[in-house]
Protein backbone atom coordinates (compact mmCIF):
# COMPACT_ATOMS: atom_id res chain seq x y z
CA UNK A 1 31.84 -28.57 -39.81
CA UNK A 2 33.92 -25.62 -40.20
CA UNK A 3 32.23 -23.34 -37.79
CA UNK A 4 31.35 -25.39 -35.24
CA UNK A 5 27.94 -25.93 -35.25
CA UNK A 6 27.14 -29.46 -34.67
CA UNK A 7 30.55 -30.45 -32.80
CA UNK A 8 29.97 -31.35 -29.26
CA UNK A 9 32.87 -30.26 -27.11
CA UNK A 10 34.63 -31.95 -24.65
CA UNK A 11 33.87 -29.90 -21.77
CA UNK A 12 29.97 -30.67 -22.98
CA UNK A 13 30.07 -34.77 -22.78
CA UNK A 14 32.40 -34.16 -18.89
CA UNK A 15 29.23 -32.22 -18.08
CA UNK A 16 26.70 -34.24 -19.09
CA UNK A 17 28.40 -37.60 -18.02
CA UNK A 18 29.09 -35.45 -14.50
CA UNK A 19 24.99 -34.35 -14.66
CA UNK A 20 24.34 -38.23 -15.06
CA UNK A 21 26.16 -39.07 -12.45
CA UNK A 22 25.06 -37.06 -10.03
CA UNK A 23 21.36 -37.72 -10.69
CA UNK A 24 22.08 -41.39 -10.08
CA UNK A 25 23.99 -40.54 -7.43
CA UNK A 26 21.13 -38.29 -6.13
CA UNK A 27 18.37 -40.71 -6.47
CA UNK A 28 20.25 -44.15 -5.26
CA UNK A 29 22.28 -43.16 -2.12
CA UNK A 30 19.40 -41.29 -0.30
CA UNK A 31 16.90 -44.38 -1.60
CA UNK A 32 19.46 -46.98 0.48
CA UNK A 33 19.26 -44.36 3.29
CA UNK A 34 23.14 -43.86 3.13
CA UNK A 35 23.51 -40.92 3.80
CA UNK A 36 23.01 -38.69 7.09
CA UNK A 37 23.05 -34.71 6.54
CA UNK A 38 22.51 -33.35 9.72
CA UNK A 39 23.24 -29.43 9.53
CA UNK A 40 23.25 -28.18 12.94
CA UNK A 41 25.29 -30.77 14.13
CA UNK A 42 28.19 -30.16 11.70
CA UNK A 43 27.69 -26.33 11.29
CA UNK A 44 31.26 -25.80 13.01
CA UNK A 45 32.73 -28.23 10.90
CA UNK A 46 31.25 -26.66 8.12
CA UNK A 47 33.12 -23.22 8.45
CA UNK A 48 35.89 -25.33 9.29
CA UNK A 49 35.86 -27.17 6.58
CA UNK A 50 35.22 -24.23 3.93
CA UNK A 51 37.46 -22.17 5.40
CA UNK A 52 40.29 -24.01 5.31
CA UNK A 53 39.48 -25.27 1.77
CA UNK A 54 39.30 -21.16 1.10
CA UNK A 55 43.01 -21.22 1.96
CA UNK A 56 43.76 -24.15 0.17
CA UNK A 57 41.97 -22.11 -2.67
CA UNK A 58 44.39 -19.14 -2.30
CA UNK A 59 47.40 -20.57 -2.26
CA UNK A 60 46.58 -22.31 -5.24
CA UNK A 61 45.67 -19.24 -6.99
CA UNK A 62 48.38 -17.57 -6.07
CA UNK A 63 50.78 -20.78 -7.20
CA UNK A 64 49.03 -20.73 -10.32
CA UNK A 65 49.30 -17.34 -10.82
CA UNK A 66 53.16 -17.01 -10.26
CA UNK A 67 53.54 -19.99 -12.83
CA UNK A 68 51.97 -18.18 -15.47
CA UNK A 69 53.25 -14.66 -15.44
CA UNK A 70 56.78 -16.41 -14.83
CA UNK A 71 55.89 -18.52 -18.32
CA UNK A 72 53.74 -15.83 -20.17
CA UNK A 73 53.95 -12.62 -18.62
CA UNK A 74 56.04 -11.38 -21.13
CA UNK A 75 53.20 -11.89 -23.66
CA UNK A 76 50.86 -10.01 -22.23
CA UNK A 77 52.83 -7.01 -21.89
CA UNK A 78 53.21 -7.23 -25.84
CA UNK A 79 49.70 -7.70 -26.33
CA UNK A 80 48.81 -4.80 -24.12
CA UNK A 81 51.46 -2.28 -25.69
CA UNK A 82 50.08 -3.25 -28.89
CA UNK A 83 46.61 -2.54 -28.08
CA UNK A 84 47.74 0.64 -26.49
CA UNK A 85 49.50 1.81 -29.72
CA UNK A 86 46.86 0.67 -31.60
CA UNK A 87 44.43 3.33 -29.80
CA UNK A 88 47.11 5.89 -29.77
CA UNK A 89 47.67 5.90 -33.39
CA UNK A 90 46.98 8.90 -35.51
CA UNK A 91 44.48 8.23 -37.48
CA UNK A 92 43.06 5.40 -35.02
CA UNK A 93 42.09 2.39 -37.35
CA UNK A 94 38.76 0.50 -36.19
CA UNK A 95 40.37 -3.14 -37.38
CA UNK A 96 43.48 -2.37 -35.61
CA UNK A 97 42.10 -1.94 -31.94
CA UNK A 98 39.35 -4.72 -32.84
CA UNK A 99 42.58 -7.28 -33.72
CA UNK A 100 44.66 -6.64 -30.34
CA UNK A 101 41.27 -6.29 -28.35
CA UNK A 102 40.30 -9.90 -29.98
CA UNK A 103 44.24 -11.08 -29.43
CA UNK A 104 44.04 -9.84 -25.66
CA UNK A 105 40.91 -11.87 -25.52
CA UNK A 106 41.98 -14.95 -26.59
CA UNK A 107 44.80 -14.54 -24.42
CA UNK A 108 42.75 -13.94 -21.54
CA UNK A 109 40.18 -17.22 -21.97
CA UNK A 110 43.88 -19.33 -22.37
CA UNK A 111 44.63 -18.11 -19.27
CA UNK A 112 41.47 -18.93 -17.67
CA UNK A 113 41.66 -22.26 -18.87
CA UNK A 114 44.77 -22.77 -17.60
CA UNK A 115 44.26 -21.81 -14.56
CA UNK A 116 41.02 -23.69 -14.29
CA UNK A 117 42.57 -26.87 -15.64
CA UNK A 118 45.89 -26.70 -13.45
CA UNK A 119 43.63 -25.89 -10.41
CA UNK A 120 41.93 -29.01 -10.83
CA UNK A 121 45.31 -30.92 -11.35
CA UNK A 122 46.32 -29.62 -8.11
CA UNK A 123 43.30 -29.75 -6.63
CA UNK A 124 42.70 -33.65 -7.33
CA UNK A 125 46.01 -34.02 -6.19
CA UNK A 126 45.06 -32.66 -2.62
CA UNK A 127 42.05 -34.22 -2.55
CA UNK A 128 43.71 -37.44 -3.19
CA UNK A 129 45.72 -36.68 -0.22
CA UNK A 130 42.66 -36.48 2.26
CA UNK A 131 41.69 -32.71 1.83
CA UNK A 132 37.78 -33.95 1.16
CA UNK A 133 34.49 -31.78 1.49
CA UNK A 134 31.52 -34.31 1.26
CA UNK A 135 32.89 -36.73 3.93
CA UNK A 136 32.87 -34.14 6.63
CA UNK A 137 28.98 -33.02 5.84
CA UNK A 138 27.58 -36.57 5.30
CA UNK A 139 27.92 -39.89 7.94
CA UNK A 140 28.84 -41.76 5.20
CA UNK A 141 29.37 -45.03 7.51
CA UNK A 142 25.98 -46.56 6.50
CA UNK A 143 27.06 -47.32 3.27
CA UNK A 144 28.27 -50.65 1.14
CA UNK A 145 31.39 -51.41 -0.02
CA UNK A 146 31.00 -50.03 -3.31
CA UNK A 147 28.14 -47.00 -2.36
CA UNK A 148 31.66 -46.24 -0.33
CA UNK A 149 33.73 -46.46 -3.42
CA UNK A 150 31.21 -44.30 -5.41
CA UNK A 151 31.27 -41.44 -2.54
CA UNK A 152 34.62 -41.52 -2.17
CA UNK A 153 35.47 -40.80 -5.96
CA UNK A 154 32.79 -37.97 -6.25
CA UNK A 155 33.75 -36.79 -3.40
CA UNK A 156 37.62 -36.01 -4.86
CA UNK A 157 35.70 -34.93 -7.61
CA UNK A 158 33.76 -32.69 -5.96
CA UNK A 159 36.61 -31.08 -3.71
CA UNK A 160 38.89 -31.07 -6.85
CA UNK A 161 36.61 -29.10 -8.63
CA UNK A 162 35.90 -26.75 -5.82
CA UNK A 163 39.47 -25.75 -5.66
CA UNK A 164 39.92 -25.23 -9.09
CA UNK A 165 37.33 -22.77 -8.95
CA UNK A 166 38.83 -20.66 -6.56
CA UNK A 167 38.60 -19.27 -3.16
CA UNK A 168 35.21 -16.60 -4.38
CA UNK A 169 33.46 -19.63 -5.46
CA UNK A 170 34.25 -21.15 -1.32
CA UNK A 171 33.57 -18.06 0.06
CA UNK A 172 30.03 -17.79 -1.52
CA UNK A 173 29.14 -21.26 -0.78
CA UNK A 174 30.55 -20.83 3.03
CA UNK A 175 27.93 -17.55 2.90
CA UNK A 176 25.16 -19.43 1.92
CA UNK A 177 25.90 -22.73 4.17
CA UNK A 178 26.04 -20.27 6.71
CA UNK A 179 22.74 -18.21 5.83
CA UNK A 180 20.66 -22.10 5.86
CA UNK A 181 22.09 -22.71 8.79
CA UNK A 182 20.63 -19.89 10.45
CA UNK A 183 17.13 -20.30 8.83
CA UNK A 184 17.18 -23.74 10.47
């Protein structure tokens, strides 16, 4: 279909299959009684925890964002002189402006992407290392071999994927861990 309509995207089937998942997930390891959340006992472990991944977060940002202006910097600056002449241009064309606005754009959401995507490179990377988030919040040590297995893996998911998002994302979950704590 040439515009679109009717093409599922790949980001679409990773979030359903990741939305399955997790509902199984959801409903089968509390059902076994695998899993122990006890809040006040790991509260300092929490902030911890989120802090440190908050750093992690940062520097892999900032990593991120050296790589890119190093690769494409260059690009942007002609994307944002042309925009600027665009405006500046006597008489100002409408299309003109709209076409380096649009090409600034789609410059932008590449770069977004790539960050995203290269985040959760890196970030699966150092959660494969040990840097893991669910295994310090849950006792985990009730579980079978392959509930284990299954925890594990979602849990370098998880940790991956909080990386990638960045250190904001961390800092507003820390906030709100920390807000439920004190409602407790």
């Amino acid at each position: 279909m040439a515009n679109g309509i009717g093409k599922i995207s790949g980001t679409a089937i990773f979030g359903l299959i990741v939305a399955a998942i997790g509902t199984i997930v959801a409903i089968w390891l509390p059902a076994a009684g695998a899993l122990d959340l006890d809040v006040e006992r790991n509260f300092e472990d929490f902030s911890v925890l989120f802090t440190n991944l908050a750093v992690i977060a940062l520097l892999v940002e900032r990593t991120i964002e050296i790589a890119w202006t190093a690769q494409r910097g260059q690009q942007k600056q002609k994307l944002e002189a042309g925009l600027k002449i665009a405006k500046e241009a006597s008489p100002v064309v409408p299309a003109d402006v709209q076409k380096w606005n649009e090409k600034l754009i789609d410059y932008r959401a590449s770069t977004q992407r790539f960050a995203l995507r290269t985040g959760f490179v890196i970030g699966l990377a150092l959660s494969l290392g040990g840097v893991r988030v669910m295994e310090v919040i849950f006792d985990s040590s009730h579980l079978t071999y392959n509930q284990d297995m299954l925890f594990s893996t979602l849990d370098i998911l998880l940790t991956a994927a909080l990386i990638a998002g960045g250190s904001k994302g961390i800092n507003d979950l820390t906030s709100r861990i920390k807000k439920m704590v004190s409602g407790v």
